[in-house]
Protein backbone atom coordinates (compact mmCIF):
# COMPACT_ATOMS: atom_id res chain seq x y z
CA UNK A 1 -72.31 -152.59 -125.91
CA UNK A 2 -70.99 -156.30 -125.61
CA UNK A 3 -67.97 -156.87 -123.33
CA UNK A 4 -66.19 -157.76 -126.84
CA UNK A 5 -67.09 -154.47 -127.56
CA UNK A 6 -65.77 -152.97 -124.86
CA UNK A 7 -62.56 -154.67 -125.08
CA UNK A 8 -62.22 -153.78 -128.33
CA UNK A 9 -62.51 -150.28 -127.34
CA UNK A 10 -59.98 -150.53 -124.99
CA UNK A 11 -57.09 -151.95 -127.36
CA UNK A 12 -57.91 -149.26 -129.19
CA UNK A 13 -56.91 -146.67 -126.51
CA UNK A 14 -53.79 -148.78 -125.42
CA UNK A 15 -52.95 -148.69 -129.29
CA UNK A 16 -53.54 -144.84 -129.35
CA UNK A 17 -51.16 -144.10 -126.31
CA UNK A 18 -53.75 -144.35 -123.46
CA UNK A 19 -53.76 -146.21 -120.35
CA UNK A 20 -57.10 -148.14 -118.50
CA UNK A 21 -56.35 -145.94 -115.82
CA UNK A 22 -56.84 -142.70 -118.06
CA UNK A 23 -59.81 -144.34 -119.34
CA UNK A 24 -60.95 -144.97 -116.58
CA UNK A 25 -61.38 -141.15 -115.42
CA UNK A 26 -62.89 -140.67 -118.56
CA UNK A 27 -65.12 -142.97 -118.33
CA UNK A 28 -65.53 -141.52 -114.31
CA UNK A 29 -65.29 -145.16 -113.27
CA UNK A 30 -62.66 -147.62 -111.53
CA UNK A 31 -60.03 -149.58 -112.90
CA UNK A 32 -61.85 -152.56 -111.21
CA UNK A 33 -65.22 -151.90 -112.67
CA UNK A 34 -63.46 -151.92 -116.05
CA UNK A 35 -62.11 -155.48 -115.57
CA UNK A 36 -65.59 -156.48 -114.60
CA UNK A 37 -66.65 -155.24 -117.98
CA UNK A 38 -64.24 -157.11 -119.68
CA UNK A 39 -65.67 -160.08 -119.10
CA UNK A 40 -69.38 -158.83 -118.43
CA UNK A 41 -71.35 -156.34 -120.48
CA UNK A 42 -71.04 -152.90 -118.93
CA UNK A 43 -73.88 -150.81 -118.05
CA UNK A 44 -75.72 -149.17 -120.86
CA UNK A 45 -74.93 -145.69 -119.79
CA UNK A 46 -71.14 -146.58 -120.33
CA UNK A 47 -71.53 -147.37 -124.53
CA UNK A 48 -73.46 -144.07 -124.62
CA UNK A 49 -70.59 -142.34 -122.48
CA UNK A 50 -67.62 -144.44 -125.00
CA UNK A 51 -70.44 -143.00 -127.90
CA UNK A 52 -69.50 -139.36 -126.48
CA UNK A 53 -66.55 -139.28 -125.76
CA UNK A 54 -65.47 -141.07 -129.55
CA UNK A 55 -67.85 -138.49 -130.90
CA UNK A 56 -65.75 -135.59 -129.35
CA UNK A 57 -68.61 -134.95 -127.41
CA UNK A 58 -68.07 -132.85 -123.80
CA UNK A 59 -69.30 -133.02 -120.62
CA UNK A 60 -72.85 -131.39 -120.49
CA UNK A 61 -73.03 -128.93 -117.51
CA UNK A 62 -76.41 -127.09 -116.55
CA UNK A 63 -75.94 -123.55 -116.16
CA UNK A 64 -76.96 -122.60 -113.07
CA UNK A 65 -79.58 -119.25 -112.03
């Protein structure tokens, strides 16, 4: 994921109803490192999390024994 990418992702939110700040918990992250990724590719992990999460996908939680 390019930064482009990722603020393309994010206009789509604001134009669905959703602030950075709720995006931000989704993504589990700060509002800061999201400005950072506006303007600088974000981790790797983050496009697979913004994969998930536009996938529908839920957390995955190991059951514990």
């Amino acid at each position: 994921m390019t930064c482009s990418d990722f603020r393309q992702w994010l206009e789509k939110g604001r134009q669905n109803g959703v602030s950075e700040r709720e995006l931000a918990k989704m993504l589990g992250c700060g509002v800061n490192s999201m400005t950072r990724w506006k303007w600088y590719d974000p981790p790797y992990y983050i496009g697979l999390a913004i994969a998930a999460i536009e996938a529908g996908l839920k957390p995955w939680k190991q059951s514990c024994r």
